[in-house]
N, C-alpha and C. Protein backbone atom coordinates (compact mmCIF):
# COMPACT_ATOMS: atom_id res chain seq x y z
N UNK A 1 -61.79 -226.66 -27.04
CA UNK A 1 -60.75 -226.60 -28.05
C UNK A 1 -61.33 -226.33 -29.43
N UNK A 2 -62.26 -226.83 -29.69
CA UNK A 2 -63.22 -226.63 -31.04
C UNK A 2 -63.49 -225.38 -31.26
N UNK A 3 -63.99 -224.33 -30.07
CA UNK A 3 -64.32 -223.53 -29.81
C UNK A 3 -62.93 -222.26 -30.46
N UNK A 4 -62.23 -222.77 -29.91
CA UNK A 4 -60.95 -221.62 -29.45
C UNK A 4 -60.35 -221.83 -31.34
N UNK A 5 -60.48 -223.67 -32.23
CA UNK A 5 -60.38 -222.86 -33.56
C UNK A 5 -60.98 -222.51 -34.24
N UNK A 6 -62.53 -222.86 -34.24
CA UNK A 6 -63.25 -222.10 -34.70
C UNK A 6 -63.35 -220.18 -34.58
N UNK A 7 -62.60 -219.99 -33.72
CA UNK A 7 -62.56 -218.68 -33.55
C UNK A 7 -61.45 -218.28 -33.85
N UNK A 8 -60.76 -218.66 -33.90
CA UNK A 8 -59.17 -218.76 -34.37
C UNK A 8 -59.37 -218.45 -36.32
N UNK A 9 -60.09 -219.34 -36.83
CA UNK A 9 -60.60 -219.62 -38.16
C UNK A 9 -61.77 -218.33 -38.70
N UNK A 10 -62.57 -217.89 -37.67
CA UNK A 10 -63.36 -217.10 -37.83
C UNK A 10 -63.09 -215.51 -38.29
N UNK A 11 -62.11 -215.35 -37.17
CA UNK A 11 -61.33 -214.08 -37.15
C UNK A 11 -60.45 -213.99 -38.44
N UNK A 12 -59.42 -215.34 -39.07
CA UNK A 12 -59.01 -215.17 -40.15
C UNK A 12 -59.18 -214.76 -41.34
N UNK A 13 -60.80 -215.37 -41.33
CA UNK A 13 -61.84 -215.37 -42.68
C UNK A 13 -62.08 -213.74 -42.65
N UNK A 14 -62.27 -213.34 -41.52
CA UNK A 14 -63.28 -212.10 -41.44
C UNK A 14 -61.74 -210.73 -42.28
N UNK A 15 -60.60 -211.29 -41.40
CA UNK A 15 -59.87 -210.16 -41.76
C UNK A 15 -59.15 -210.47 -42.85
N UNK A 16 -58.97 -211.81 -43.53
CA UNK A 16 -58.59 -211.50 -44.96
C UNK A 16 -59.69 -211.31 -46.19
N UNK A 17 -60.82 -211.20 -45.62
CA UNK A 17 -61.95 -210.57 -46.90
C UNK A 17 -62.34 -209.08 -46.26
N UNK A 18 -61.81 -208.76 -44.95
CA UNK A 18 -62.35 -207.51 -45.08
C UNK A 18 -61.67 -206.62 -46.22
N UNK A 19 -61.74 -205.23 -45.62
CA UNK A 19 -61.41 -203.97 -46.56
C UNK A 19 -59.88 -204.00 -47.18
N UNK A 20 -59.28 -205.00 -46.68
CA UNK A 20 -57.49 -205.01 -47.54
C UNK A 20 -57.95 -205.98 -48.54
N UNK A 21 -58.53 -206.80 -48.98
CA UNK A 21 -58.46 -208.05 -49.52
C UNK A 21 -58.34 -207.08 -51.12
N UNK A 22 -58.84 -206.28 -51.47
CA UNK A 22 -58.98 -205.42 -52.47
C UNK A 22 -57.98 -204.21 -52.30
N UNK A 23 -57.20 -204.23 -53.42
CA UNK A 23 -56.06 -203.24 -53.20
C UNK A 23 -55.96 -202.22 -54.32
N UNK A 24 -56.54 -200.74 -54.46
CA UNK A 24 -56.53 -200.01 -55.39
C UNK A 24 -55.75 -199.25 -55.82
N UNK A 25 -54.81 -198.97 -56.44
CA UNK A 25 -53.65 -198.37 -57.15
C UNK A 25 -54.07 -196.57 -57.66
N UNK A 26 -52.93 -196.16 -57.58
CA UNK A 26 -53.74 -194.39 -58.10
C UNK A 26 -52.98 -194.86 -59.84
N UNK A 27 -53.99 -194.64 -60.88
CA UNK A 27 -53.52 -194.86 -61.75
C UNK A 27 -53.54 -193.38 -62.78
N UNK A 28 -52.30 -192.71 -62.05
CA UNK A 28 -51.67 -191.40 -62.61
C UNK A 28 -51.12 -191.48 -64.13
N UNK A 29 -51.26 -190.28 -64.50
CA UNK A 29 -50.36 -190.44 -66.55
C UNK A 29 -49.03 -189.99 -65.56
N UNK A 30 -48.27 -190.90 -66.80
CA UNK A 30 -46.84 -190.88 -67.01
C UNK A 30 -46.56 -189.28 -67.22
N UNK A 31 -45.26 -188.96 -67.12
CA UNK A 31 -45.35 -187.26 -67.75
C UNK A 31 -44.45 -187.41 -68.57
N UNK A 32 -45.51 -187.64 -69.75
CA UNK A 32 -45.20 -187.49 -71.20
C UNK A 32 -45.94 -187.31 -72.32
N UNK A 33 -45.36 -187.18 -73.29
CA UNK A 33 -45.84 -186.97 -74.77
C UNK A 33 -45.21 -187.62 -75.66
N UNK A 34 -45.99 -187.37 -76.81
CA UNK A 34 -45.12 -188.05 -77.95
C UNK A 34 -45.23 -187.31 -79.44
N UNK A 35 -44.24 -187.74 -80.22
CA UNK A 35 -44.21 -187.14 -81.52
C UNK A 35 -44.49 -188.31 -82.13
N UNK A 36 -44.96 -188.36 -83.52
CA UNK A 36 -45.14 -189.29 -84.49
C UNK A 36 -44.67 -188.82 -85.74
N UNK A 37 -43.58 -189.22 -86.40
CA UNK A 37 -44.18 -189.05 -87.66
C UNK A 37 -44.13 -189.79 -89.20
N UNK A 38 -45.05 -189.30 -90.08
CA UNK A 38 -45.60 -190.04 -91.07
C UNK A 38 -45.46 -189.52 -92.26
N UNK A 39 -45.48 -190.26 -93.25
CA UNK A 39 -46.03 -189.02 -94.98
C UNK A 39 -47.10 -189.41 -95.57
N UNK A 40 -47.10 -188.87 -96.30
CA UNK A 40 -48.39 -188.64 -96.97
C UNK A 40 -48.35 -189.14 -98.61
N UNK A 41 -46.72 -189.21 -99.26
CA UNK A 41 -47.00 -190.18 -100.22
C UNK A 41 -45.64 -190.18 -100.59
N UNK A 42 -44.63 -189.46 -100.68
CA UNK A 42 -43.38 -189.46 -100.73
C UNK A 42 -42.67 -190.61 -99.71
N UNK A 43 -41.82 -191.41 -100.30
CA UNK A 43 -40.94 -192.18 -99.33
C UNK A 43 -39.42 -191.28 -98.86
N UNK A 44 -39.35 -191.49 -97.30
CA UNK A 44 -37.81 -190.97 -96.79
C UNK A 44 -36.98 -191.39 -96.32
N UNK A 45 -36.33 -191.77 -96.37
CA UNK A 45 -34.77 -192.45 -95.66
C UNK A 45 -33.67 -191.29 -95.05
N UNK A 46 -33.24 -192.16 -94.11
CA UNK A 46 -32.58 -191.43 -92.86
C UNK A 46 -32.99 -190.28 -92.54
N UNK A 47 -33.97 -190.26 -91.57
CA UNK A 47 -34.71 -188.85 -90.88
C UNK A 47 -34.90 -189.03 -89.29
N UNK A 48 -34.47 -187.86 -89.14
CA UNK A 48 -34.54 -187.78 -87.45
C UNK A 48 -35.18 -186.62 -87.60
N UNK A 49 -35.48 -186.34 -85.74
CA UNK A 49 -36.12 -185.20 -85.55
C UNK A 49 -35.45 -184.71 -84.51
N UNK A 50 -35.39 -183.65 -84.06
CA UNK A 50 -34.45 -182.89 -83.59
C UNK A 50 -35.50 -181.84 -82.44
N UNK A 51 -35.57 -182.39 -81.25
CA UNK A 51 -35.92 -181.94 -80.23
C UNK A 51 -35.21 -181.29 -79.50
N UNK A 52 -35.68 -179.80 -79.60
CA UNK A 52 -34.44 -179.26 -78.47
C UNK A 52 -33.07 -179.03 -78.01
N UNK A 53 -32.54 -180.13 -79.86
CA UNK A 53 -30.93 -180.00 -79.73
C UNK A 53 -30.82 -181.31 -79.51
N UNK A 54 -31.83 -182.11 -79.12
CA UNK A 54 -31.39 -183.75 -79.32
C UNK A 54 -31.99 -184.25 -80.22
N UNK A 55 -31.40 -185.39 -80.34
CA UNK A 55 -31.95 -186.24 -82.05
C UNK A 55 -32.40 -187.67 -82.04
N UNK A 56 -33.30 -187.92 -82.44
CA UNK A 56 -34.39 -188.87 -81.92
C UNK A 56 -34.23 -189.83 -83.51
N UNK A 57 -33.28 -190.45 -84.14
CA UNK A 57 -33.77 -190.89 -85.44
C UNK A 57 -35.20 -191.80 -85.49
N UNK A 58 -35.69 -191.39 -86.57
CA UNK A 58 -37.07 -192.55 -86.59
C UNK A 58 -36.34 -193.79 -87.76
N UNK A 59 -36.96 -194.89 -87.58
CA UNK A 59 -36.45 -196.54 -88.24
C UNK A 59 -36.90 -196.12 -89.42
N UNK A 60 -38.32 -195.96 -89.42
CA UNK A 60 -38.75 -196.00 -90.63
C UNK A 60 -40.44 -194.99 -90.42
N UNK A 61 -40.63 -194.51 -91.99
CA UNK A 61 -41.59 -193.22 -91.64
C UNK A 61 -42.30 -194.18 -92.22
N UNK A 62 -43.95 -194.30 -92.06
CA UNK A 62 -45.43 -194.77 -92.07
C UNK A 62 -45.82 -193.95 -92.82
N UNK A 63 -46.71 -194.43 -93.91
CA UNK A 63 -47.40 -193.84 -94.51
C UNK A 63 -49.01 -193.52 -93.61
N UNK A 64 -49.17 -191.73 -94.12
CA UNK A 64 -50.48 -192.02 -93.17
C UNK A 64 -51.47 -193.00 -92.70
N UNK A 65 -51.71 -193.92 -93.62
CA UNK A 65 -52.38 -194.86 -93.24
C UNK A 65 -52.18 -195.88 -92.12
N UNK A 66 -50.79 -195.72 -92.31
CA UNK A 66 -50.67 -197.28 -91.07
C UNK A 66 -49.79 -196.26 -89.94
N UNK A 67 -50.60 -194.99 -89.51
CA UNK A 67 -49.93 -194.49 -88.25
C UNK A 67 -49.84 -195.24 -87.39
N UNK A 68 -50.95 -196.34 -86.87
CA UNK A 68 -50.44 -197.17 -85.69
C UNK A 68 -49.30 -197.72 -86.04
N UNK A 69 -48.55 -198.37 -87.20
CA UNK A 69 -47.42 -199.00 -87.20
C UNK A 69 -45.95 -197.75 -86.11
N UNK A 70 -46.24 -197.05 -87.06
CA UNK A 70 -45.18 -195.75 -86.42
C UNK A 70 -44.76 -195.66 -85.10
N UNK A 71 -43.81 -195.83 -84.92
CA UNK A 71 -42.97 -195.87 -83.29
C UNK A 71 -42.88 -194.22 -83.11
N UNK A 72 -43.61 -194.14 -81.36
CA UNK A 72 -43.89 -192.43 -81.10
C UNK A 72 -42.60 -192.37 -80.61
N UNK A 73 -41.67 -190.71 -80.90
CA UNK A 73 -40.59 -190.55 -79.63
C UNK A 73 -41.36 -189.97 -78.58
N UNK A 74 -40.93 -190.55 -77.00
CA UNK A 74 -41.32 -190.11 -76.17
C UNK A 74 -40.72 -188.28 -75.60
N UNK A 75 -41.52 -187.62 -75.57
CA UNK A 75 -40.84 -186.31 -75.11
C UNK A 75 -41.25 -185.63 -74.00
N UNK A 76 -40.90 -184.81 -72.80
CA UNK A 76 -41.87 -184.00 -72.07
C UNK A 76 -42.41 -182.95 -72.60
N UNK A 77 -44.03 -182.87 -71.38
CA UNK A 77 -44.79 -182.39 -72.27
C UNK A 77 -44.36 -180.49 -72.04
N UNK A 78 -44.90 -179.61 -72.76
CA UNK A 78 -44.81 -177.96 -72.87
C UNK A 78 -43.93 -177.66 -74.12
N UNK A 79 -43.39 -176.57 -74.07
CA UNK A 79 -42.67 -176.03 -75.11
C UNK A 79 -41.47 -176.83 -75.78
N UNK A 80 -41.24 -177.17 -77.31
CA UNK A 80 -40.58 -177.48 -77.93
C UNK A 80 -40.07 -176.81 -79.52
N UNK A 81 -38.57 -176.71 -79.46
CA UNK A 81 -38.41 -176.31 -80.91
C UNK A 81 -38.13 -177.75 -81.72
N UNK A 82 -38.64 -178.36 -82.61
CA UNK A 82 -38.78 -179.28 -83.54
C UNK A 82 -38.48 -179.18 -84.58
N UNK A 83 -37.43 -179.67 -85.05
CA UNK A 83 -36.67 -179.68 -86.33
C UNK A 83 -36.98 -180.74 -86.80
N UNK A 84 -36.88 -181.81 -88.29
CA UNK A 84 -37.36 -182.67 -89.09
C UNK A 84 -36.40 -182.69 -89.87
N UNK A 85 -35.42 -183.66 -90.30
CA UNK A 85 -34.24 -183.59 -91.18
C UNK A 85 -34.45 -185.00 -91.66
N UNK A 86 -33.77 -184.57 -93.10
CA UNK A 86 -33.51 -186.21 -93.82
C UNK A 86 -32.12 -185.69 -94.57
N UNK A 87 -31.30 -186.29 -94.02
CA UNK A 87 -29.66 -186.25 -94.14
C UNK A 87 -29.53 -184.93 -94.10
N UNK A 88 -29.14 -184.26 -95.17
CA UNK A 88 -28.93 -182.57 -94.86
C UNK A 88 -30.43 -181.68 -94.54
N UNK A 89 -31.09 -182.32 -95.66
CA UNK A 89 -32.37 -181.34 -96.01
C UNK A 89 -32.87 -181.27 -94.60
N UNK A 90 -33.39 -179.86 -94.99
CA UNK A 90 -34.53 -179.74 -93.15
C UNK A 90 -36.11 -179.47 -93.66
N UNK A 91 -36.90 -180.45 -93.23
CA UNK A 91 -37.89 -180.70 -94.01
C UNK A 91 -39.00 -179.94 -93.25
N UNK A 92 -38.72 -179.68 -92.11
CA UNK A 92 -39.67 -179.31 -91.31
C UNK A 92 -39.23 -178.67 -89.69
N UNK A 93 -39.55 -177.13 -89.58
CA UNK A 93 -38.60 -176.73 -88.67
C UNK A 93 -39.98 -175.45 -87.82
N UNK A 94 -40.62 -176.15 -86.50
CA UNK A 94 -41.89 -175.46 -86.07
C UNK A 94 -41.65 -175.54 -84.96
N UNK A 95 -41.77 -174.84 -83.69
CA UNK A 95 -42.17 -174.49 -81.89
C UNK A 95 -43.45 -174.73 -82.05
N UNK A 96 -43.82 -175.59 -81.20
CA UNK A 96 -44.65 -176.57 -80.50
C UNK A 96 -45.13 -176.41 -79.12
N UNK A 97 -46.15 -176.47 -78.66
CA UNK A 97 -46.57 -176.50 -77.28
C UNK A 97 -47.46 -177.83 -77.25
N UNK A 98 -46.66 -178.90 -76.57
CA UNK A 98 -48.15 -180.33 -75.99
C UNK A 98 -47.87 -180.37 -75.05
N UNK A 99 -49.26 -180.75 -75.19
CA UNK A 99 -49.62 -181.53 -73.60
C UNK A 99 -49.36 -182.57 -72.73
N UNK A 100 -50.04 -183.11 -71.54
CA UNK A 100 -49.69 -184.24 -71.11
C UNK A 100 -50.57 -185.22 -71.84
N UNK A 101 -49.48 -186.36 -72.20
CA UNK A 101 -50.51 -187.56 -72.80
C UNK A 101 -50.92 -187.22 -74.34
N UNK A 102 -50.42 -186.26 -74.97
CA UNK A 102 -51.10 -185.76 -76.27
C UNK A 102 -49.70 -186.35 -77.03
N UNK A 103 -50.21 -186.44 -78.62
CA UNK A 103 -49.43 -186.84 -79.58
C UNK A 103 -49.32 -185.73 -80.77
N UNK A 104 -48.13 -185.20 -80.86
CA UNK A 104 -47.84 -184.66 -82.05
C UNK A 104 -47.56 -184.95 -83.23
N UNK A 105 -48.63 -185.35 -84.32
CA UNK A 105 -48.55 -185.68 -85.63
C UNK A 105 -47.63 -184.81 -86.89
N UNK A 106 -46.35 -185.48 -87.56
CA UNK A 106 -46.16 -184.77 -88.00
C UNK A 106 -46.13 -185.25 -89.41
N UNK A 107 -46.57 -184.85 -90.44
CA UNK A 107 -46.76 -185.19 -91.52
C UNK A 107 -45.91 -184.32 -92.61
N UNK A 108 -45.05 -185.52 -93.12
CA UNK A 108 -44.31 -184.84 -94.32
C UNK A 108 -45.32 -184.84 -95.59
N UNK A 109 -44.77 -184.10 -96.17
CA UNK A 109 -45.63 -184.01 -97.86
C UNK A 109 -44.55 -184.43 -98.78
């Protein structure tokens, strides 16, 4: 009987540390991109950006310095027409090509 759990116990050990005990994930990019944007010394209120015919408002624009503060819009990545508006004015109006995982900086003046 000793026998039969010791082997009972043996076999357990062996197959929960074999090759499953470790479980590796495929850790693929998301498919996306992002826009950012920031100024450079001018302050702006109410500005969106205009992807493609949709409109992404940003909260609030970052001065270059504190780009990490800046919330990215998420977009897919390849061809984009990109518009930049603050209420009427169009501050910034460029076709774009990114990549996967890349960030498009856009900097008002």
């Amino acid at each position: 009987m000793k026998k039969l759990i010791f082997f009972f116990f043996a076999i357990i050990s062996f197959t929960a540390c074999g090759p499953h005990l470790y479980n590796t994930m495929s850790a693929g990019k998301d498919n996306a991109s992002f826009i950012v944007v920031v100024t450079n010394g001018q302050s702006y209120a109410d500005v969106s950006v205009i992807v493609d015919g949709e409109s992404f408002p940003v909260e609030k624009v970052y001065k270059l310095k504190r780009i990490r503060k800046a919330h990215p819009i998420s977009i897919t990545p390849g061809k984009h027409d990109i518009k930049v508006v603050s209420g009427v004015n169009t501050l910034i109006e460029e076709n774009i090509f990114i990549g996967l995982q890349e960030t498009k900086k856009i900097v008002l003046q």
